[in-house]
Protein backbone atom coordinates (compact mmCIF):
# COMPACT_ATOMS: atom_id res chain seq x y z
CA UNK A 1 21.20 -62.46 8.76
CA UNK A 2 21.06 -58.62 8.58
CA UNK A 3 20.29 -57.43 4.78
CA UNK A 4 22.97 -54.22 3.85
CA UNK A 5 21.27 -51.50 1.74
CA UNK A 6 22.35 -52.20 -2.51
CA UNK A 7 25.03 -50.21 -3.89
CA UNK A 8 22.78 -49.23 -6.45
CA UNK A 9 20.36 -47.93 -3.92
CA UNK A 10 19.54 -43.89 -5.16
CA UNK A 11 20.66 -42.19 -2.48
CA UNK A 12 18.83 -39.19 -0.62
CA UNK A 13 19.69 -35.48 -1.48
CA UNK A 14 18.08 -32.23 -0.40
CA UNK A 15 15.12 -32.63 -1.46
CA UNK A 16 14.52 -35.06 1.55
CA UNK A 17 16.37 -32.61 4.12
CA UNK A 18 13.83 -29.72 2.92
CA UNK A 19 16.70 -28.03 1.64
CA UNK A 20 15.14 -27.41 -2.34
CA UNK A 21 15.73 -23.62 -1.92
CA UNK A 22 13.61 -23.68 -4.94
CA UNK A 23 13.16 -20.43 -6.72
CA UNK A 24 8.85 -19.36 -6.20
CA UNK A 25 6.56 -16.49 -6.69
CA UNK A 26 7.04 -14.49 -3.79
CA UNK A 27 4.80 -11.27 -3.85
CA UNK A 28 5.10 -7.76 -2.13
CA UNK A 29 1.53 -5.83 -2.07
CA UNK A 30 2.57 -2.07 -1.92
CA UNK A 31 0.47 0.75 -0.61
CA UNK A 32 1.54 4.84 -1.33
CA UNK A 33 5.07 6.01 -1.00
CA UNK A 34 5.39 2.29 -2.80
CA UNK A 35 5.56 0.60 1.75
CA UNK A 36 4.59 -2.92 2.03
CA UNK A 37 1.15 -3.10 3.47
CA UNK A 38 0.69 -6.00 6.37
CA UNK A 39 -1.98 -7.62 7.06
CA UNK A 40 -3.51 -8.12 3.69
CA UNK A 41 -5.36 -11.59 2.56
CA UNK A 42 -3.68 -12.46 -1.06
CA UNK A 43 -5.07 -15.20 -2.66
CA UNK A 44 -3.71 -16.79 -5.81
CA UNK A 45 -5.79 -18.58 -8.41
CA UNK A 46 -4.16 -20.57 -11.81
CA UNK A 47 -7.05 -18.29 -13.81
CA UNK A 48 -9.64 -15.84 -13.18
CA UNK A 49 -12.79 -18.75 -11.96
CA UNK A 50 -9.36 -21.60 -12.09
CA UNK A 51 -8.33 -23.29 -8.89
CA UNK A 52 -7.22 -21.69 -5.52
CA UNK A 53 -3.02 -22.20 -5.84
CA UNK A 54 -2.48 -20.08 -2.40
CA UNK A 55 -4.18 -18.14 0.60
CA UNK A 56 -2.48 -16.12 3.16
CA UNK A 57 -1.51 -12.91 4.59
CA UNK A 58 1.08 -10.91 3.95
CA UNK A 59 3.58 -10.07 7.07
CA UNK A 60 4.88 -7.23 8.59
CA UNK A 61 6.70 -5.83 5.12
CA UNK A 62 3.55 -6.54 3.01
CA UNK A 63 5.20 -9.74 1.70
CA UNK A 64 3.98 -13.67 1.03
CA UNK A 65 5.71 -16.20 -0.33
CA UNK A 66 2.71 -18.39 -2.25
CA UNK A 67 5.32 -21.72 -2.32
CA UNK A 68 4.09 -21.76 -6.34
CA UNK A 69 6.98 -22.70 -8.69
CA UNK A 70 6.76 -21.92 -11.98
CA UNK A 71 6.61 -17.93 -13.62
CA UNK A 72 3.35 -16.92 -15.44
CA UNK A 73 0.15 -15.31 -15.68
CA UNK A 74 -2.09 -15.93 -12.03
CA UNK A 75 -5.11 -14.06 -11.20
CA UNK A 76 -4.83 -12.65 -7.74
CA UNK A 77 -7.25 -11.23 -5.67
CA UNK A 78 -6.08 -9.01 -2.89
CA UNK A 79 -8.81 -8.16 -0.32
CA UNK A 80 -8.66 -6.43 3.56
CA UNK A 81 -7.23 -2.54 1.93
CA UNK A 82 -10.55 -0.59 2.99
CA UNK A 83 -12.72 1.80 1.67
CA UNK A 84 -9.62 4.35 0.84
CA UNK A 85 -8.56 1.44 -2.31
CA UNK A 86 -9.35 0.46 -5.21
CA UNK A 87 -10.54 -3.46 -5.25
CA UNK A 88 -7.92 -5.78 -6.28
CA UNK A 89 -8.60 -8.84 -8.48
CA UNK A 90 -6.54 -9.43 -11.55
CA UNK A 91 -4.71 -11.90 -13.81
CA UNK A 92 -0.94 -10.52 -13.82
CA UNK A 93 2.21 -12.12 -14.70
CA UNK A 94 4.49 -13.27 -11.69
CA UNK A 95 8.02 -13.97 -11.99
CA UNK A 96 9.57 -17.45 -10.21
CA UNK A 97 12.65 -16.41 -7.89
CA UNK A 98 14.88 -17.16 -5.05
CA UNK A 99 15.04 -13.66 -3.84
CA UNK A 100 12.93 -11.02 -6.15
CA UNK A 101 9.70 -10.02 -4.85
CA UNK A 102 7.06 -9.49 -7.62
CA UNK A 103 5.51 -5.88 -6.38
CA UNK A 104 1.59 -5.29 -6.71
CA UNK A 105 0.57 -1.87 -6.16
CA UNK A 106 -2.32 -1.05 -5.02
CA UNK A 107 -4.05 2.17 -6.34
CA UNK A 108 -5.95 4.72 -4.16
CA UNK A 109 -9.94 4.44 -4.88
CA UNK A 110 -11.36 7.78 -5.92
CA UNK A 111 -11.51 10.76 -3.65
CA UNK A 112 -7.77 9.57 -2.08
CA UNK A 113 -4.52 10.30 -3.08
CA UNK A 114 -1.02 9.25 -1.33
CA UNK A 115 1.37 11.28 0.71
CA UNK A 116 5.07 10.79 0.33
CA UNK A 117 5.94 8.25 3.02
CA UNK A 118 2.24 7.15 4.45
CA UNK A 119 1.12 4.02 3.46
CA UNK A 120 -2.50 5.16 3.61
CA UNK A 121 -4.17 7.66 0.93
CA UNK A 122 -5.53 11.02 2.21
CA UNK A 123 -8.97 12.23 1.31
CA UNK A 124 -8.60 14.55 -1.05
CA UNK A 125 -11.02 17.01 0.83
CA UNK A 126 -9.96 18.50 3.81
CA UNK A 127 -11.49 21.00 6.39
CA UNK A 128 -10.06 24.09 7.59
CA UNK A 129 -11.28 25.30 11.19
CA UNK A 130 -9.66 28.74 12.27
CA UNK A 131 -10.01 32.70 12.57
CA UNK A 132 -11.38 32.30 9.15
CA UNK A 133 -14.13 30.00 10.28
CA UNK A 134 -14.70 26.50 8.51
CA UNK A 135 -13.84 25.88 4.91
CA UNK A 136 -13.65 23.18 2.60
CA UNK A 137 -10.52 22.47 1.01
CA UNK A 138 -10.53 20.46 -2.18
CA UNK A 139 -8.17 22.19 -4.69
CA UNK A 140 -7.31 26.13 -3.86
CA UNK A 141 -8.24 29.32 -3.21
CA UNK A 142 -8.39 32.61 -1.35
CA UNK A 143 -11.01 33.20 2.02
CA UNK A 144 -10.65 36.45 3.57
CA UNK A 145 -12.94 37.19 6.97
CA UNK A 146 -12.49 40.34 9.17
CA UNK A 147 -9.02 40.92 7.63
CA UNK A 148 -8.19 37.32 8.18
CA UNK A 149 -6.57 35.83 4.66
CA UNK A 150 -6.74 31.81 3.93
CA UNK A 151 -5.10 30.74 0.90
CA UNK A 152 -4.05 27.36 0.50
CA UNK A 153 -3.75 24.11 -2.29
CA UNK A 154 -3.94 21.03 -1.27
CA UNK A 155 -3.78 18.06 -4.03
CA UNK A 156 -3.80 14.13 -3.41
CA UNK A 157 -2.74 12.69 -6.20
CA UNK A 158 0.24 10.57 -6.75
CA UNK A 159 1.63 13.05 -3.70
CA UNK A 160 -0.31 15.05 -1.62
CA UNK A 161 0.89 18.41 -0.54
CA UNK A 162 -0.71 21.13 1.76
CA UNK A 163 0.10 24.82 1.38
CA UNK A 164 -1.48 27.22 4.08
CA UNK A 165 -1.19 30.77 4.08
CA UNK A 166 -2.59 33.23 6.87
CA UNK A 167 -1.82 36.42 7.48
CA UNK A 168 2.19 36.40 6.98
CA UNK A 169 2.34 33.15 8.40
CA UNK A 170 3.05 30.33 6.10
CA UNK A 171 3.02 26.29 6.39
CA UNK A 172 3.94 24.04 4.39
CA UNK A 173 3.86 20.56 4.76
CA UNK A 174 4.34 17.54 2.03
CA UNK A 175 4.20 14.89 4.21
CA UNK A 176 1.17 15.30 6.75
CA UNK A 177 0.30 13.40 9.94
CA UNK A 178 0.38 9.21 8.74
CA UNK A 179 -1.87 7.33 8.30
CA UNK A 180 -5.41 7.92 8.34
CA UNK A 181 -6.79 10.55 9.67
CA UNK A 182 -4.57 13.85 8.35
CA UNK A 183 -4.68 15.91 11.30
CA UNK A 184 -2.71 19.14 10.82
CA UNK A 185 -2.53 21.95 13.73
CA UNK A 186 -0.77 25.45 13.07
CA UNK A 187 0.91 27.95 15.09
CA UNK A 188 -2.58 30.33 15.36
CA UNK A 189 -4.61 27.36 16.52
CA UNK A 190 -6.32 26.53 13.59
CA UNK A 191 -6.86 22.94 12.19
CA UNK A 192 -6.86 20.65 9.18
CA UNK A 193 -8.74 17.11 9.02
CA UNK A 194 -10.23 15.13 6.96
């Protein structure tokens, strides 16, 4: 005879459909001009030397979503930035949530600074090719060759900007070529690049 489940069986909810919708520490690593940066390895440990809690990579908006449940302090390790960053390995607090994204920015290592809306940091020394000849630019100042006049000021810090004056003709440009590689050309054929 066929045995019918007890009433008092505890009945299935949505926890067994996968349907928790559970708040967790999601994470967004930002690069300059504050864009999520893809492609990054962020790994998630319950201490600096404590046990690995999550590996992966974040997508296409710089995001991951580590799957860990409760809010407090990690130490998080973010690695795969380059040369133009400043190592990442930290303890920070994360918030638990359904939809917030805790935001770690990265910081530019020294020598770089970030343009308003590159992800990538620009050296801060660039090199001027033109009627003037070839120059270093790493702050301002005045060259003047065969009645040719150079001035510019170029600064990479929290925002980079490039000023270029030559002889009546003036360029300005706060947000150069993206991403690496600053490549600037102006109307009498001369050059900026890293």
């Amino acid at each position: 005879m066929p045995v019918s489940p007890s009433p008092t069986a505890t009945p299935f909810g949505l926890w067994d459909l996968g349907g928790c919708n559970c708040a967790t520490v999601k994470i967004i690593v930002a690069g300059c001009a504050q864009l999520g940066y893809p492609g990054l390895t962020v790994q998630v440990y319950a201490s600096s030397g404590g046990a690995l809690l999550y590996s992966g990579t974040t997508d296409s908006g710089g995001a991951v979503d580590t799957g860990i449940r409760p809010s407090g302090t990690y130490y998080v390790v973010i690695t795969g930035q380059g040369a133009r960053w400043q190592s990442y390995a930290q303890a920070v607090s994360l918030t638990s949530s359904r939809t917030v994204y805790n935001s770690l920015p990265l910081v530019a290592a020294t020598g770089y600074g970030c343009i308003a809306s590159c992800l990538q940091p620009a050296a801060g020394t660039l090199h001027y090719t033109g009627p003037a000849g070839t120059l270093t630019l790493n702050g301002s100042g005045t060259w003047q060759d065969s009645g040719f006049t150079v001035q510019f000021s170029w600064s990479a810090g929290p925002t980079a900007s490039l000023y270029y004056f030559a002889t009546g003709f003036r360029y300005s440009d706060s947000t150069p070529t993206c991403p690496i590689g600053l490549s600037a050309s102006f109307a009498d054929g001369s050059t900026v690049t890293e």
